[in-house]
Protein backbone atom coordinates (compact mmCIF):
# COMPACT_ATOMS: atom_id res chain seq x y z
CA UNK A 1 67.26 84.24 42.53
CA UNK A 2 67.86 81.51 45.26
CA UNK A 3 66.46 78.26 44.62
CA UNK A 4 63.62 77.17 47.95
CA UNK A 5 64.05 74.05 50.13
CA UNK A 6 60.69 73.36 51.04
CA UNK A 7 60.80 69.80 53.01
CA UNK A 8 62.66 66.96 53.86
CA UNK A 9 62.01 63.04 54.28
CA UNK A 10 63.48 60.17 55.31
CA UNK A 11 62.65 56.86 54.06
CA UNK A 12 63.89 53.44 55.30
CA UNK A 13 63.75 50.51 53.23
CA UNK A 14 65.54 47.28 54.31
CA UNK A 15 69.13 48.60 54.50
CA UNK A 16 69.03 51.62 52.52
CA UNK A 17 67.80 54.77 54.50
CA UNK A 18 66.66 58.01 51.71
CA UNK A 19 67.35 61.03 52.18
CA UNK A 20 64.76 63.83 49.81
CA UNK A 21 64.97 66.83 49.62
CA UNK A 22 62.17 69.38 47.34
CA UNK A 23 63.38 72.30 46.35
CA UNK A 24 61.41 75.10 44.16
CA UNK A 25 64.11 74.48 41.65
CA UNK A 26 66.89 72.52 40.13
CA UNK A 27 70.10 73.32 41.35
CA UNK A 28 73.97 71.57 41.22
CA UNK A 29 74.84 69.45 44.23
CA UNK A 30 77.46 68.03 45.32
CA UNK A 31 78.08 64.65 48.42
CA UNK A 32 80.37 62.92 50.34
CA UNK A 33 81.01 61.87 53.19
CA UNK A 34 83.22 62.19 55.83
CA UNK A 35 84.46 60.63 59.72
CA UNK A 36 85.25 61.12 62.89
CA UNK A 37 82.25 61.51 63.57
CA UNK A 38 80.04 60.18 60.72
CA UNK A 39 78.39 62.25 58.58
CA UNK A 40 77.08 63.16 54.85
CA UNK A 41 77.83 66.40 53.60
CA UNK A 42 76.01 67.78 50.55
CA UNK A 43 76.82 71.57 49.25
CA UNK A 44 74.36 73.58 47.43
CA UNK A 45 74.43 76.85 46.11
CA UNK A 46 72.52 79.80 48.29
CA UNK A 47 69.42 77.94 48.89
CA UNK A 48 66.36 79.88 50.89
CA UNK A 49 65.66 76.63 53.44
CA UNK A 50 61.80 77.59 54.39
CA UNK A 51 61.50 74.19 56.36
CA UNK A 52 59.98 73.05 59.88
CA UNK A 53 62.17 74.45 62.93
CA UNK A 54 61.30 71.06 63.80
CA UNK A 55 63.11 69.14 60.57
CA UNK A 56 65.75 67.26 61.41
CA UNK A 57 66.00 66.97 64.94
CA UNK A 58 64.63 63.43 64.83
CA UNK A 59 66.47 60.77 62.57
CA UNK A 60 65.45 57.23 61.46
CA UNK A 61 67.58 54.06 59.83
CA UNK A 62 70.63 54.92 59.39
CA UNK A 63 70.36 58.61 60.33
CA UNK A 64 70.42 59.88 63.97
CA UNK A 65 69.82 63.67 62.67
CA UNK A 66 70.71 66.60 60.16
CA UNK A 67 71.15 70.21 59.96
CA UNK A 68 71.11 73.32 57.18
CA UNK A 69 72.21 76.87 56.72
CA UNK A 70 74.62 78.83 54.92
CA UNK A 71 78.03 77.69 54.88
CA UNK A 72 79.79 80.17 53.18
CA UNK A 73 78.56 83.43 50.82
CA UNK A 74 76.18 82.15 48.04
CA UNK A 75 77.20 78.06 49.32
CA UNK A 76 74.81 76.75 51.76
CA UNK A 77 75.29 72.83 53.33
CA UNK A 78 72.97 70.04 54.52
CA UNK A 79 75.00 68.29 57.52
CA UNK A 80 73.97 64.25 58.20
CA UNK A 81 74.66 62.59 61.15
CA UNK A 82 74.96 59.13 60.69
CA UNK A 83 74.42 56.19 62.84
CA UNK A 84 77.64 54.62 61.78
CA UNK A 85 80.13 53.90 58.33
CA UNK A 86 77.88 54.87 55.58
CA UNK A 87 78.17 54.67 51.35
CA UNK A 88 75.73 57.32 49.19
CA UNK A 89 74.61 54.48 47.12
CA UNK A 90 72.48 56.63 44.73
CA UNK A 91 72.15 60.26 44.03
CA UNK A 92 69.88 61.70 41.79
CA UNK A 93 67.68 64.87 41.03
CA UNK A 94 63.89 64.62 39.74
CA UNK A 95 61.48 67.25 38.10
CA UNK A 96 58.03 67.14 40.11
CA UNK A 97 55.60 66.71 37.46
CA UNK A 98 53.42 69.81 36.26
CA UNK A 99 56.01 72.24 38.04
CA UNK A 100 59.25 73.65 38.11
CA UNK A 101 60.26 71.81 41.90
CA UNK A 102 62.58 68.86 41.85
CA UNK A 103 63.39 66.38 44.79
CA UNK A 104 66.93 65.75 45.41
CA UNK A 105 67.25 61.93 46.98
CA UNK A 106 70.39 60.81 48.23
CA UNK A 107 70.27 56.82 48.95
CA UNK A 108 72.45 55.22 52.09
CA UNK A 109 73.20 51.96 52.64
CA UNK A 110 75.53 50.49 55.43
CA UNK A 111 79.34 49.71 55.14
CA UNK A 112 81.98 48.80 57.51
CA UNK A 113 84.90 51.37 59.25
CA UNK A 114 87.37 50.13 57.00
CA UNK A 115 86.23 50.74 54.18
CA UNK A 116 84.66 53.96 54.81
CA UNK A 117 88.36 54.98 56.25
CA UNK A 118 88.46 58.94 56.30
CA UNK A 119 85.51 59.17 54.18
CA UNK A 120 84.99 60.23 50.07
CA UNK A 121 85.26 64.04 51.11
CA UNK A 122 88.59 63.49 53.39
CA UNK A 123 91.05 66.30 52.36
CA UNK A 124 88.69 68.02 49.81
CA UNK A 125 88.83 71.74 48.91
CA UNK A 126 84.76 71.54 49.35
CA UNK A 127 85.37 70.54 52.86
CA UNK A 128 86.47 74.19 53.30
CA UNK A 129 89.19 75.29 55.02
CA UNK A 130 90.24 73.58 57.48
CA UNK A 131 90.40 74.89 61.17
CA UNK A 132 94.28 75.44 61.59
CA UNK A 133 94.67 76.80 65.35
CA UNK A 134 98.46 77.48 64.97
CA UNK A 135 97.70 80.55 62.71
CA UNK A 136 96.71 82.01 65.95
CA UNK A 137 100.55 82.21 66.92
CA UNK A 138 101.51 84.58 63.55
CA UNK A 139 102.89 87.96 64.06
CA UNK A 140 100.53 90.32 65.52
CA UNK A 141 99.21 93.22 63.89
CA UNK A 142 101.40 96.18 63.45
CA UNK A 143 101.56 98.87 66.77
CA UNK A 144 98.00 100.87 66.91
CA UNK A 145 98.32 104.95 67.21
CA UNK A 146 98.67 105.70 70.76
CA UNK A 147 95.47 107.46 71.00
CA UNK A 148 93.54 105.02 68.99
CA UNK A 149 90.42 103.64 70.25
CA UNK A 150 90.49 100.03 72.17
CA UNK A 151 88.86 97.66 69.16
CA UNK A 152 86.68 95.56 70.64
CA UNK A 153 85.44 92.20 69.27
CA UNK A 154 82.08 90.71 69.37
CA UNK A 155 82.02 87.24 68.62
CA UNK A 156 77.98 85.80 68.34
CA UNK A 157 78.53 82.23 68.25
CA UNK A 158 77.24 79.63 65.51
CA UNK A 159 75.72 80.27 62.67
CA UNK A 160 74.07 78.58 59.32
CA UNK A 161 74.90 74.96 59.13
CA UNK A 162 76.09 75.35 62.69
CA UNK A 163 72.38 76.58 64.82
CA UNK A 164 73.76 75.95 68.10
CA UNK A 165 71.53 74.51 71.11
CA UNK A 166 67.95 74.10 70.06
CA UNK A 167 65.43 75.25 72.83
CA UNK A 168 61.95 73.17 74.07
CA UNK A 169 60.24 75.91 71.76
CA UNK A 170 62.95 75.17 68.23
CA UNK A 171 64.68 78.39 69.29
CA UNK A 172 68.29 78.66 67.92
CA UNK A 173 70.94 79.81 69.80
CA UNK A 174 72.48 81.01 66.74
CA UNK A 175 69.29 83.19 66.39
CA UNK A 176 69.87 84.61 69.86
CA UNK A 177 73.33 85.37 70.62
CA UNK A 178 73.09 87.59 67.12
CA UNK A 179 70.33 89.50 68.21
CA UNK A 180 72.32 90.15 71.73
CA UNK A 181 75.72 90.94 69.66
CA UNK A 182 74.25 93.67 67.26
CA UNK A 183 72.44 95.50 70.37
CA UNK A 184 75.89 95.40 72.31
CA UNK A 185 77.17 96.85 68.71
CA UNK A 186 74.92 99.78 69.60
CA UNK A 187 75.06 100.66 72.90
CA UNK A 188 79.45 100.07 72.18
CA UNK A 189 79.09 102.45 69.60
CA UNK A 190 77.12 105.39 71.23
CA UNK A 191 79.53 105.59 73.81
CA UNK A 192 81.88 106.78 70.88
CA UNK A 193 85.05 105.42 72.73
CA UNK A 194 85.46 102.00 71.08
CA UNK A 195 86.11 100.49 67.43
CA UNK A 196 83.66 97.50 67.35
CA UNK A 197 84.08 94.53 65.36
CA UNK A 198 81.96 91.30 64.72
CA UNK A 199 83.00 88.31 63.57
CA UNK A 200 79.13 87.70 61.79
CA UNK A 201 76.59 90.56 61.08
CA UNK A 202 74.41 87.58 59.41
CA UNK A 203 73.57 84.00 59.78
CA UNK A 204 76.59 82.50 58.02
CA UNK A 205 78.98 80.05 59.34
CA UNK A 206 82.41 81.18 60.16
CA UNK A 207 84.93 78.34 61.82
CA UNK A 208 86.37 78.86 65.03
CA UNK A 209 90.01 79.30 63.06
CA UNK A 210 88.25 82.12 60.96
CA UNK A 211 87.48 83.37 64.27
CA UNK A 212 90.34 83.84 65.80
CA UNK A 213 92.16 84.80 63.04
CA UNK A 214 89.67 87.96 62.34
CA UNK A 215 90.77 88.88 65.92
CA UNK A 216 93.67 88.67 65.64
CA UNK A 217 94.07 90.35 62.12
CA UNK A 218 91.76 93.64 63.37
CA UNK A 219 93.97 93.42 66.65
CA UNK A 220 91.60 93.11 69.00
CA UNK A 221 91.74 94.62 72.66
CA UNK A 222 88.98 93.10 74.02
CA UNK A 223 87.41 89.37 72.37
CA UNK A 224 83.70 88.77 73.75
CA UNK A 225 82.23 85.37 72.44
CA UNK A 226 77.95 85.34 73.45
CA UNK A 227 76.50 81.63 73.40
CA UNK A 228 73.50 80.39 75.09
CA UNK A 229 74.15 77.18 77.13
CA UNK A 230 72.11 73.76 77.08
CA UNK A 231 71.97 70.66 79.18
CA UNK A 232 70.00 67.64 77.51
CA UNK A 233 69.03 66.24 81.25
CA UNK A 234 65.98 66.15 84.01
CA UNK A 235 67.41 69.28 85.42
CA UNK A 236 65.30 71.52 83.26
CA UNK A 237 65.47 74.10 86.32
CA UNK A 238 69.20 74.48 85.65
CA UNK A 239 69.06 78.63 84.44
CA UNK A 240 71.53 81.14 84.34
CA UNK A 241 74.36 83.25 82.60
CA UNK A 242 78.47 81.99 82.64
CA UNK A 243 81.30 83.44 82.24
CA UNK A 244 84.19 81.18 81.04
CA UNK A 245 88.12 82.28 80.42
CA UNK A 246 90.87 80.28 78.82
CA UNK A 247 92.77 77.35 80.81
CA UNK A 248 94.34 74.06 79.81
CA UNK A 249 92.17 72.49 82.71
CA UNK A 250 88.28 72.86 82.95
CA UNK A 251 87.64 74.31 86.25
CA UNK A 252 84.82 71.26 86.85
CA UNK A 253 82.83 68.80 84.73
CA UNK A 254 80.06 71.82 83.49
CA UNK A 255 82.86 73.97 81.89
CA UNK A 256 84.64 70.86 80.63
CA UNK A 257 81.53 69.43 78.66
CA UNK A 258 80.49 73.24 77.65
CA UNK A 259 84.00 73.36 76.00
CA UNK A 260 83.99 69.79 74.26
CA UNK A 261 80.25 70.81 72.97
CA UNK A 262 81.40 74.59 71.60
CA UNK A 263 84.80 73.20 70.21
CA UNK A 264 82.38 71.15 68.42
CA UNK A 265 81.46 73.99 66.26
CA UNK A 266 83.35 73.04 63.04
CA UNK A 267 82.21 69.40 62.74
CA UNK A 268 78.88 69.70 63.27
CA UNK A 269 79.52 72.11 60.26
CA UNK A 270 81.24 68.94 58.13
CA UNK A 271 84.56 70.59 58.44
CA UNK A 272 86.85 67.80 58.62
CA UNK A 273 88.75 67.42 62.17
CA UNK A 274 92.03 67.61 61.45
CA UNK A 275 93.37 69.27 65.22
CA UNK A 276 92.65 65.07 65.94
CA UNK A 277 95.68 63.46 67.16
CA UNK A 278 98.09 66.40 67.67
CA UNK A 279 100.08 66.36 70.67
CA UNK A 280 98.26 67.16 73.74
CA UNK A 281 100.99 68.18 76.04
CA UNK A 282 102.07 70.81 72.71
CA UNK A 283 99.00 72.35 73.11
CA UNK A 284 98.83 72.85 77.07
CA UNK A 285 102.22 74.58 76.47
CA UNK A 286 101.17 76.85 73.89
CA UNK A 287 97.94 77.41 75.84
CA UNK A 288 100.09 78.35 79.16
CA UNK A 289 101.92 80.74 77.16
CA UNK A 290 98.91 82.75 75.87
CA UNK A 291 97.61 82.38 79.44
CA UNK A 292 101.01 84.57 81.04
CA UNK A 293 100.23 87.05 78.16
CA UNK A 294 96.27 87.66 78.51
CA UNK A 295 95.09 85.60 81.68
CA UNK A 296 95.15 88.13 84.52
CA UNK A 297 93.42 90.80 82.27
CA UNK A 298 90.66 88.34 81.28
CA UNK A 299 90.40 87.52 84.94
CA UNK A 300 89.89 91.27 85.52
CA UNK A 301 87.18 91.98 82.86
CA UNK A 302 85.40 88.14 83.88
CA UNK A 303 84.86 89.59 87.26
CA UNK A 304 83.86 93.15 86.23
CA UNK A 305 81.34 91.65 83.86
CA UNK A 306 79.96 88.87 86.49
CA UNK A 307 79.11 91.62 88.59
CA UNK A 308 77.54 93.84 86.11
CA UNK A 309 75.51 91.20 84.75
CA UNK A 310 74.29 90.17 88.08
CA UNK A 311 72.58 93.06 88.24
CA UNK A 312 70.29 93.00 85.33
CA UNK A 313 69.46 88.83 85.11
CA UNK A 314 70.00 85.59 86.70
CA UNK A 315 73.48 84.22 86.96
CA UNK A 316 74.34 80.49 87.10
CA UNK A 317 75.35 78.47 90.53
CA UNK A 318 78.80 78.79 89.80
CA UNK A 319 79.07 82.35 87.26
CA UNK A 320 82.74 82.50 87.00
CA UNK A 321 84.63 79.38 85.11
CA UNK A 322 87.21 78.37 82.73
CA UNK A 323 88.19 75.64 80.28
CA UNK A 324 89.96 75.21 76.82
CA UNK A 325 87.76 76.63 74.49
CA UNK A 326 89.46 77.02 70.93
CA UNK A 327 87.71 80.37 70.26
CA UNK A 328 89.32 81.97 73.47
CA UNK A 329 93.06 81.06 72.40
CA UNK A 330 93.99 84.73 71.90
CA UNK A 331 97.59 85.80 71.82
CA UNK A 332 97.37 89.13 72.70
CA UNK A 333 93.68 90.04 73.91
CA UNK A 334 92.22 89.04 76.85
CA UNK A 335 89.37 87.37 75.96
CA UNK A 336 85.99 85.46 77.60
CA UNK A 337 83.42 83.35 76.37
CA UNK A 338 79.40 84.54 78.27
CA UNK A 339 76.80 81.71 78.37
CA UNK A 340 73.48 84.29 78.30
CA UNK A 341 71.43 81.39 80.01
CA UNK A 342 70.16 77.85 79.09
CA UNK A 343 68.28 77.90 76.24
CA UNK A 344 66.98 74.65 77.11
CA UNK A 345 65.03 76.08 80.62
CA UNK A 346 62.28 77.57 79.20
CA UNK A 347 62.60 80.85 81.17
CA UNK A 348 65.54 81.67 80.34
CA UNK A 349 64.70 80.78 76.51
CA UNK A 350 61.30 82.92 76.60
CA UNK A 351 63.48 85.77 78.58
CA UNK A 352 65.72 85.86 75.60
CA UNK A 353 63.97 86.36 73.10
CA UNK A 354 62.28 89.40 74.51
CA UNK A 355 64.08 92.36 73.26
CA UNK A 356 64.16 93.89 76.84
CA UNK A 357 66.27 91.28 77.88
CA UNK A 358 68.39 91.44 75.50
CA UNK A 359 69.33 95.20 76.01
CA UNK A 360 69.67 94.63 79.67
CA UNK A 361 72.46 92.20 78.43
CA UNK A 362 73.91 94.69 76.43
CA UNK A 363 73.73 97.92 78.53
CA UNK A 364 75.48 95.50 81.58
CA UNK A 365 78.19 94.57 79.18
CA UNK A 366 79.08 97.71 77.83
CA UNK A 367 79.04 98.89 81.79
CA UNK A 368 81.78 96.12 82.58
CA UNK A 369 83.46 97.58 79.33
CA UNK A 370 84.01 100.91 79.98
CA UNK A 371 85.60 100.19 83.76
CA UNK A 372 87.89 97.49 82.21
CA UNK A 373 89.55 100.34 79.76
CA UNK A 374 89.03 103.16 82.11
CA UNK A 375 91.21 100.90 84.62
CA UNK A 376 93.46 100.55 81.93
CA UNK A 377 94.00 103.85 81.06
CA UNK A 378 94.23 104.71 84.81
CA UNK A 379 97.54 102.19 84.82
CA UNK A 380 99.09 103.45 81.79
CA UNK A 381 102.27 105.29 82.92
């Protein structure tokens, strides 16, 4: 049986900032740290985390903020963002007196850049594995039947450690674009015509490499990432659903920042960054050449879908854009990446949480679906 993490607290004195943890029971932990950006990573078995929505949105000392979820099956993670270069200056576990509940408090004290360098986790195995994007370039699958159905891959975004956007009511997106994927799963499947995937029936993390590669290994026809968009200024009116495709250049400032915060994904999950540093003009090449491949079809199915969502709920200023996302770097499916809204207008947050709503969303994607492969099918010779 899972241990329980109950609560958290933070604890500044002088220099040193505490980190505590209680949990129901004592249970083997492991931390380090890591950079670019700063953080403290400690890895737990499956833990049942029964805290605040609220916990650790707000930071203090040394710490600007932290997250939690599962990481991996039976591993769950505590992420840290700190303030700057840190050192875990003490670790220990404690029995609560008269019960079986322990606190876990992990001390932090200051230190500089250098000698933090890439951190005590840098290039560890518990780091998982490490996004590798060029895996995306491997041989395809082997040739489907000819009469095989189109396989069709749902892709809810986020995920344990990673919760996504956080609305003004401590809604996750994570919690959201699930509940949208498994009613698309549905309606997809009643139609009978499609083999539907999902990258995540559960909240677990899953890295955008693990991503793509699970398309690409199923061989994917069709790759449909749901996320639920948030913009941390006065504009609270700002509402609406996006579609974004693949390019090497952001059509405008909105898709460029949506992409930077989504391609995000894996170090806000303590994944170490190691795509930092590559060769930028490499990757607009290799991008271009997916883009011949797949761009005109995902063009196709981004308009279809536009106007099918339309119909059912409010679309964004702009609906149609495009940027580099890393989870939309498919080789051989045409693939788009659907903002549902902005989980941080709180409209569209209490809209999607209504189940209503969310089968609207489905029923006007699985629309845009079937005319995509029935125009297809129609071109076939």
């Amino acid at each position: 049986m899972a241990a329980d993490a109950l609560e958290t607290h933070l604890t500044v004195t002088g220099r040193s900032t505490i980190f505590e943890l209680t949990m129901s029971e004592g249970v083997t932990a492991q931390a380090f740290t890591l950079a670019s950006p700063y953080r403290v990573v400690i890895d737990l078995p499956d833990v049942n985390f029964r805290l605040d929505p609220a916990a650790g949105q707000k930071g203090a000392g040394l710490i600007s903020a932290f997250r939690y979820g599962l990481f991996a099956s039976h591993k769950s993670r505590i992420v840290i963002d700190t303030k700057g270069p840190v050192v875990i200056h003490s670790a220990n576990m404690t029995r609560i007196k008269g019960s079986s509940a322990v606190k876990l408090a992990i001390a932090l004290m200051p230190t500089d850049a250098k000698s933090f360098g890439g951190g005590t986790g840098a290039g560890m195995a518990a780091a998982s594995e490490e996004p590798n994007f060029e895996s995306a370039f491997e041989a395809p699958p082997d040739k489907k039947q000819p009469n095989a159905k189109p396989v069709i891959v749902i892709d809810p975004g986020h995920g344990g450690i990673d919760p996504g956007a956080i609305g003004p009511n401590n809604v996750n997106e994570k919690t959201i674009v699930l509940a949208v994927a498994m009613q698309l799963k549905d309606e997809l499947e009643k139609t009978g015509l499609y083999d539907v995937k999902m990258t995540r029936h559960d909240d677990v993390f899953i890295s955008l490499d693990d991503r793509l590669k699970f398309s690409r290994a199923v061989g994917a026809d069709l790759f449909i990432s749901l996320h639920a968009d948030s913009i941390e200024t006065a504009a609270s009116s700002i509402r609406g659903a996006t579609i974004y495709t693949l390019s090497s250049k952001a059509s405008d400032k909105v898709a460029r920042i949506a992409a930077e915060k989504e391609n995000a994904s894996d170090l806000l999950a303590g994944i170490e960054n190691l795509d930092e540093g590559k060769d930028d003009q490499v990757k607009s090449i290799l991008i271009d050449l997916m883009k011949r491949e797949t761009s005109n079809f995902s063009s196709d199915f981004s308009q279809l879908l536009a106007k099918h969502l339309r119909k059912k709920i409010t679309m964004s200023r702009v609906p149609r854009r495009s940027a580099a996302f890393k989870v939309l770097k498919q080789t051989d499916s045409p693939s788009v990446l659907v903002e549902l809204g902005y989980i941080s207008n709180r409209s569209d947050e209490e809209q999607m949480l209504t189940p209503e709503w969310q089968s609207k969303v489905a029923d006007a994607i699985t629309g845009a679906v079937q005319i995509y492969f029935n125009k297809r099918t129609a071109l076939r010779p």
